[in-house]
C-alpha atoms as a PDB file:
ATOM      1  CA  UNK A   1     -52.536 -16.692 -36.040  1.00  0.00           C
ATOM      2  CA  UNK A   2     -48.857 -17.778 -36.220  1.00  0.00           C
ATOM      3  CA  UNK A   3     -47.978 -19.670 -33.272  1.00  0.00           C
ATOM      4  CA  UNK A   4     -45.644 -18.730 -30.516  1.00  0.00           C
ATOM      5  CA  UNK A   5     -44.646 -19.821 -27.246  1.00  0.00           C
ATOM      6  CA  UNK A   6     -42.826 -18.472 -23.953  1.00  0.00           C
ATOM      7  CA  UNK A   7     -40.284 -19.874 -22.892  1.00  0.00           C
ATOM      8  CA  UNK A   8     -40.036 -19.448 -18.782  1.00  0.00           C
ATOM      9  CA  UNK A   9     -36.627 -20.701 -17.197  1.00  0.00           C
ATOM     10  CA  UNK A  10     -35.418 -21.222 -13.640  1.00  0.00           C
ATOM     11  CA  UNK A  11     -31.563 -19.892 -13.927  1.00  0.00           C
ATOM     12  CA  UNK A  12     -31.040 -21.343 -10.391  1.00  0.00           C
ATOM     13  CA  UNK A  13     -28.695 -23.187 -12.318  1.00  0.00           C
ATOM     14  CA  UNK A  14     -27.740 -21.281 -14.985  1.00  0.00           C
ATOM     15  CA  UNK A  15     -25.774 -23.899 -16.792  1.00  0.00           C
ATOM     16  CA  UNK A  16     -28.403 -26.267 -16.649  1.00  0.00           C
ATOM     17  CA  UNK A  17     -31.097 -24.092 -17.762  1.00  0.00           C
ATOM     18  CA  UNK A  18     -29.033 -22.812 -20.842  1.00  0.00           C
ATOM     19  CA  UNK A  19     -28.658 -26.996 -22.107  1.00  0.00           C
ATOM     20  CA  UNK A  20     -32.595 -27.265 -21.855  1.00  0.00           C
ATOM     21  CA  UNK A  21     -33.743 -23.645 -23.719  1.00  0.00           C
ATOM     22  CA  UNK A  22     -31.295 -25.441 -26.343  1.00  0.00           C
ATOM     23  CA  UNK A  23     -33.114 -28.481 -26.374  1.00  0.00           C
ATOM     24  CA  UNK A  24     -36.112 -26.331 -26.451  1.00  0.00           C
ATOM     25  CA  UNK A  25     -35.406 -23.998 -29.044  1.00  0.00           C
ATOM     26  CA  UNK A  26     -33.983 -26.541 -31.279  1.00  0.00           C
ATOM     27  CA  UNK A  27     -37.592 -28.454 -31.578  1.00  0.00           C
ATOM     28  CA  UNK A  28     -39.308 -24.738 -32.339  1.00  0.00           C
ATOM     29  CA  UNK A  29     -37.080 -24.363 -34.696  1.00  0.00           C
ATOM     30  CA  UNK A  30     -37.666 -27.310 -36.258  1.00  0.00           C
ATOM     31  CA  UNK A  31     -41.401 -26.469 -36.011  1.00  0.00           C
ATOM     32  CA  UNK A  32     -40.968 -23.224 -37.650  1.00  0.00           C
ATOM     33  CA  UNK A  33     -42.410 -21.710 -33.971  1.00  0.00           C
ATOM     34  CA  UNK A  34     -41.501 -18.536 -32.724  1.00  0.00           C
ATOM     35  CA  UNK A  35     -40.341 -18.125 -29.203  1.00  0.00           C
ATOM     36  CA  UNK A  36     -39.665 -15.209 -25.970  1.00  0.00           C
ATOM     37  CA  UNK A  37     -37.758 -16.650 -22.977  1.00  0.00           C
ATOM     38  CA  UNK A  38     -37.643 -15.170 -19.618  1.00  0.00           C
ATOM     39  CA  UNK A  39     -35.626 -15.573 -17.290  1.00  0.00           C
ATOM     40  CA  UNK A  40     -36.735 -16.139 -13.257  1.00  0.00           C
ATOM     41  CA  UNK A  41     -34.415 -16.848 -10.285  1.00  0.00           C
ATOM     42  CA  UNK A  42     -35.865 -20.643  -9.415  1.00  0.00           C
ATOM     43  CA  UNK A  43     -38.680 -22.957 -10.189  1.00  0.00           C
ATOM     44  CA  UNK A  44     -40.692 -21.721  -7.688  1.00  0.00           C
ATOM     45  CA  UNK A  45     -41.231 -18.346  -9.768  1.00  0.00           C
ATOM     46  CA  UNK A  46     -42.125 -20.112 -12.825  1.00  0.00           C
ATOM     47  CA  UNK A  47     -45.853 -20.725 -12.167  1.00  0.00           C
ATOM     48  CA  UNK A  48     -45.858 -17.316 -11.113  1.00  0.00           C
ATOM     49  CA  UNK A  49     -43.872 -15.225 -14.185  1.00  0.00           C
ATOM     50  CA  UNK A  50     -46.325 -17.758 -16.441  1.00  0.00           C
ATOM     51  CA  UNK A  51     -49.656 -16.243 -14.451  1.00  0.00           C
ATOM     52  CA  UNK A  52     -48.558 -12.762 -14.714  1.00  0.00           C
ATOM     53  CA  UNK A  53     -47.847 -12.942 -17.953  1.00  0.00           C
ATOM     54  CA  UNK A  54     -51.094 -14.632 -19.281  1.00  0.00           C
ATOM     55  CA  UNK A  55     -52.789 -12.059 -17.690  1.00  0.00           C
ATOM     56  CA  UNK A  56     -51.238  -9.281 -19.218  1.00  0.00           C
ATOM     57  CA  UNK A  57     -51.708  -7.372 -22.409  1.00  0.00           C
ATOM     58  CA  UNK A  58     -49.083  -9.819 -24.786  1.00  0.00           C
ATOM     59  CA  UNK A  59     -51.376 -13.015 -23.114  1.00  0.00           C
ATOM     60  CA  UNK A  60     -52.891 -13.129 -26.675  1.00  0.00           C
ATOM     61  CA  UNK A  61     -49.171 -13.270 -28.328  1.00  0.00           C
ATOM     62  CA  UNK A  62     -48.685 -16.839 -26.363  1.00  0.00           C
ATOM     63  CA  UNK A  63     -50.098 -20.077 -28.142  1.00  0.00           C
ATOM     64  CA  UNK A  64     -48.343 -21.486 -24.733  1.00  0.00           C
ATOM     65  CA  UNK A  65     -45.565 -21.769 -22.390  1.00  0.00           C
ATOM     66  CA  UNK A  66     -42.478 -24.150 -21.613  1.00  0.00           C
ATOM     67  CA  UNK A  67     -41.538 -24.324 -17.899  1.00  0.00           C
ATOM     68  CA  UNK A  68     -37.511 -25.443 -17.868  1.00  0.00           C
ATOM     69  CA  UNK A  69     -35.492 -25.501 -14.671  1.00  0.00           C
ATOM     70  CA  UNK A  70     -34.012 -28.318 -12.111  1.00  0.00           C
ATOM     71  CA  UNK A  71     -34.151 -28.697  -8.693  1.00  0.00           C
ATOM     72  CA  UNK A  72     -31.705 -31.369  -7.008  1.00  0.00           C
ATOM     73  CA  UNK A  73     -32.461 -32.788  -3.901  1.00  0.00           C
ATOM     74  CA  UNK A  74     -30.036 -31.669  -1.297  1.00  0.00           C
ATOM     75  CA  UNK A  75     -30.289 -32.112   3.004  1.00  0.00           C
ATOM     76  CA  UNK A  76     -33.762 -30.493   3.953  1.00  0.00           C
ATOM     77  CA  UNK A  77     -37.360 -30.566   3.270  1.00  0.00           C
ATOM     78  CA  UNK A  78     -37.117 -27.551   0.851  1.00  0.00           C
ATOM     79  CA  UNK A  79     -36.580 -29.976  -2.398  1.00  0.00           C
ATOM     80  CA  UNK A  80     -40.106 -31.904  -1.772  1.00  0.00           C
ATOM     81  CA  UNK A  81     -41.404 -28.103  -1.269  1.00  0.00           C
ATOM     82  CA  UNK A  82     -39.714 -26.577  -4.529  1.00  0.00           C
ATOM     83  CA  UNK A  83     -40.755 -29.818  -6.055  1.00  0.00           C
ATOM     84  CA  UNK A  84     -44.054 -30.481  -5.058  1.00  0.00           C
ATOM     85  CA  UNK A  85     -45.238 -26.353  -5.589  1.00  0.00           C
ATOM     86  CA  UNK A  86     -44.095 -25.760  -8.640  1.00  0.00           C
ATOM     87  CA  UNK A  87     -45.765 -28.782 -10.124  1.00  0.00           C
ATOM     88  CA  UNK A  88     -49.449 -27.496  -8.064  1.00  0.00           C
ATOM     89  CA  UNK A  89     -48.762 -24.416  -9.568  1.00  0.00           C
ATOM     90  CA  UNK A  90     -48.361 -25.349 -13.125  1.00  0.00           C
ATOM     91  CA  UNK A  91     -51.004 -27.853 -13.209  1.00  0.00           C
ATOM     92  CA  UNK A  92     -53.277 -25.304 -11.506  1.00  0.00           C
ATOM     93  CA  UNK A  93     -52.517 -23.174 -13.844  1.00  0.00           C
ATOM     94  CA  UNK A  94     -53.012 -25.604 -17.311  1.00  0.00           C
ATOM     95  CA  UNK A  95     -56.329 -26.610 -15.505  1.00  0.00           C
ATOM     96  CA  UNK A  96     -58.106 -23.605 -14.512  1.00  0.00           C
ATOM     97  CA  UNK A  97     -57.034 -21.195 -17.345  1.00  0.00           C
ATOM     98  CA  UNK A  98     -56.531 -23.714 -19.894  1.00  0.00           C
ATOM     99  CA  UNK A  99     -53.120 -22.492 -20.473  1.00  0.00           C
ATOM    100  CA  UNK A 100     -51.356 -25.043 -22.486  1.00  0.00           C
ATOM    101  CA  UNK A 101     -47.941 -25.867 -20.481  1.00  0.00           C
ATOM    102  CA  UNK A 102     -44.995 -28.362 -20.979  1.00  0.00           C
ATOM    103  CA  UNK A 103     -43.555 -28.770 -17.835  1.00  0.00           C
ATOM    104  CA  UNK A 104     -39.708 -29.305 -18.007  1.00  0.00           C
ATOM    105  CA  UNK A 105     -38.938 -29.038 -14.724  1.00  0.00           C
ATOM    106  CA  UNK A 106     -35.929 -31.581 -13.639  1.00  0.00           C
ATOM    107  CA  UNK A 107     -36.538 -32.829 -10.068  1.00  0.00           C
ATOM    108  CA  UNK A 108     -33.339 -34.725  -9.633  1.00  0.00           C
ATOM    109  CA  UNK A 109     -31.241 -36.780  -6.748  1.00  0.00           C
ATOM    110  CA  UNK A 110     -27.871 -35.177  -7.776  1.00  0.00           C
ATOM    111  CA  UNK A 111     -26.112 -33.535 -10.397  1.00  0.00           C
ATOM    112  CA  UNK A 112     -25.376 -36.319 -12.536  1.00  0.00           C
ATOM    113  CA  UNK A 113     -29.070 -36.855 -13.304  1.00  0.00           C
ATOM    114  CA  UNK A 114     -29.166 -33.580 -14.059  1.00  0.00           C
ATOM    115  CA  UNK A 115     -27.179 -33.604 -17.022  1.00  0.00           C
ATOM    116  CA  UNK A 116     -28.675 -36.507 -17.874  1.00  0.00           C
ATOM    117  CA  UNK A 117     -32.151 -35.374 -18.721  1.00  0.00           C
ATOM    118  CA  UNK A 118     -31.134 -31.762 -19.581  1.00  0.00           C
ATOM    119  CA  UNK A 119     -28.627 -32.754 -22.175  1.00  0.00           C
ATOM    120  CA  UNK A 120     -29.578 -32.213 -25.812  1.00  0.00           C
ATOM    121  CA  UNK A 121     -27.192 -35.240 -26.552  1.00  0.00           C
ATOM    122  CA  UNK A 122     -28.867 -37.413 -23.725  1.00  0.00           C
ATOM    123  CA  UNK A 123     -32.950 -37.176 -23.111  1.00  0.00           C
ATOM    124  CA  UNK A 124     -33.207 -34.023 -23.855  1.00  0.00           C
ATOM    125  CA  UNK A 125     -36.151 -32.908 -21.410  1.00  0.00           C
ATOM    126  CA  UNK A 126     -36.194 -29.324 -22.735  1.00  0.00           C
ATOM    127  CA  UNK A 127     -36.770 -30.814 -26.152  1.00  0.00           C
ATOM    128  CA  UNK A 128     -40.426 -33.324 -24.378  1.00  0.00           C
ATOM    129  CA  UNK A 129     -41.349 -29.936 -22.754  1.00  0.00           C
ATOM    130  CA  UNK A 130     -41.438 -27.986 -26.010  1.00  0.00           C
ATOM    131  CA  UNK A 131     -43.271 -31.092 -27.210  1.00  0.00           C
ATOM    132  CA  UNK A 132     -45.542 -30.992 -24.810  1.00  0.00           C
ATOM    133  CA  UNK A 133     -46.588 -27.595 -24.863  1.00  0.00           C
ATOM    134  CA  UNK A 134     -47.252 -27.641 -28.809  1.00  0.00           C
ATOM    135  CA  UNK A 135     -49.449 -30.828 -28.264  1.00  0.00           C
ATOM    136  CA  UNK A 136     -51.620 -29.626 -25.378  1.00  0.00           C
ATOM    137  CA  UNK A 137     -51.565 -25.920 -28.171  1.00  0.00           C
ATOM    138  CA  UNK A 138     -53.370 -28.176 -30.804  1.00  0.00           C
ATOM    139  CA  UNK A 139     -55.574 -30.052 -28.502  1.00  0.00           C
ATOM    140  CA  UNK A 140     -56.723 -26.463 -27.076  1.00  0.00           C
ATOM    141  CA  UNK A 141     -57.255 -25.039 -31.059  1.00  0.00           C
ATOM    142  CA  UNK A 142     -59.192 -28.400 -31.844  1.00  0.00           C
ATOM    143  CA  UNK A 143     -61.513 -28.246 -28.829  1.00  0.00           C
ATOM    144  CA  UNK A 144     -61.987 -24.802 -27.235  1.00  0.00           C
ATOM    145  CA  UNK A 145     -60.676 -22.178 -29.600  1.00  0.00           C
END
């Protein structure tokens, strides 16, 4: 089976989203992996888009998925919330489906740090997530599949 992945991003902030994809789809490129990306309004969606679609009929086409997005802390409550939520639901998800995951979502103080870690020229989070993903993929083949 050749592998390929899903790429799920938050477009919350659409610039932001569009560095880490790169970062992404540069290291499955490199990796000779194929890739779909969709598109959801925040990070709170992606656990959510990544259940639906592992449940559907394409769920086979999906070695595993990359979860890319930022949320920066701003006056309320609703960062630790956004934060917090769509980690639970990820890791839920990676535990009790054994979906493998790379989370990439940013969870930031401000904008600068941001750019930081989304930047293909800086730490390139988009880049660990893909990473990520592909590892937990082979650990999954060696041990369950």
């Amino acid at each position: 089976m050749k592998k390929k992945v899903l790429i799920v991003d938050a477009n919350f902030y659409e610039d932001l989203a569009s560095e880490l994809v790169r970062g992404a789809v540069a290291e499955l490129d490199k990796m000779g992996i194929s890739y779909e990306r969709l598109s959801v309004p925040g990070a709170l969606e992606i656990p959510s888009a990544i259940s639906l679609v592992s449940q559907g009929n394409e769920a086979k086409l999906f070695a595993g998925y990359i979860a890319l997005g930022c949320v920066i802390r701003g006056e309320t409550s609703h960062y630790d919330i956004v934060c917090g939520e769509s980690a639970r639901g990820l890791s839920k998800l990676a535990l009790d489906k054994n979906l493998a995951i790379g989370n990439g979502i940013l969870t930031v103080d401000n904008w600068e740090q941001a750019w930081a870690r989304a930047s293909v020229l800086k730490k390139n989070k988009g880049r660990d997530a893909a990473i990520a993903c592909l590892s937990l993929f082979e650990i999954k083949q060696r041990y369950i599949e």
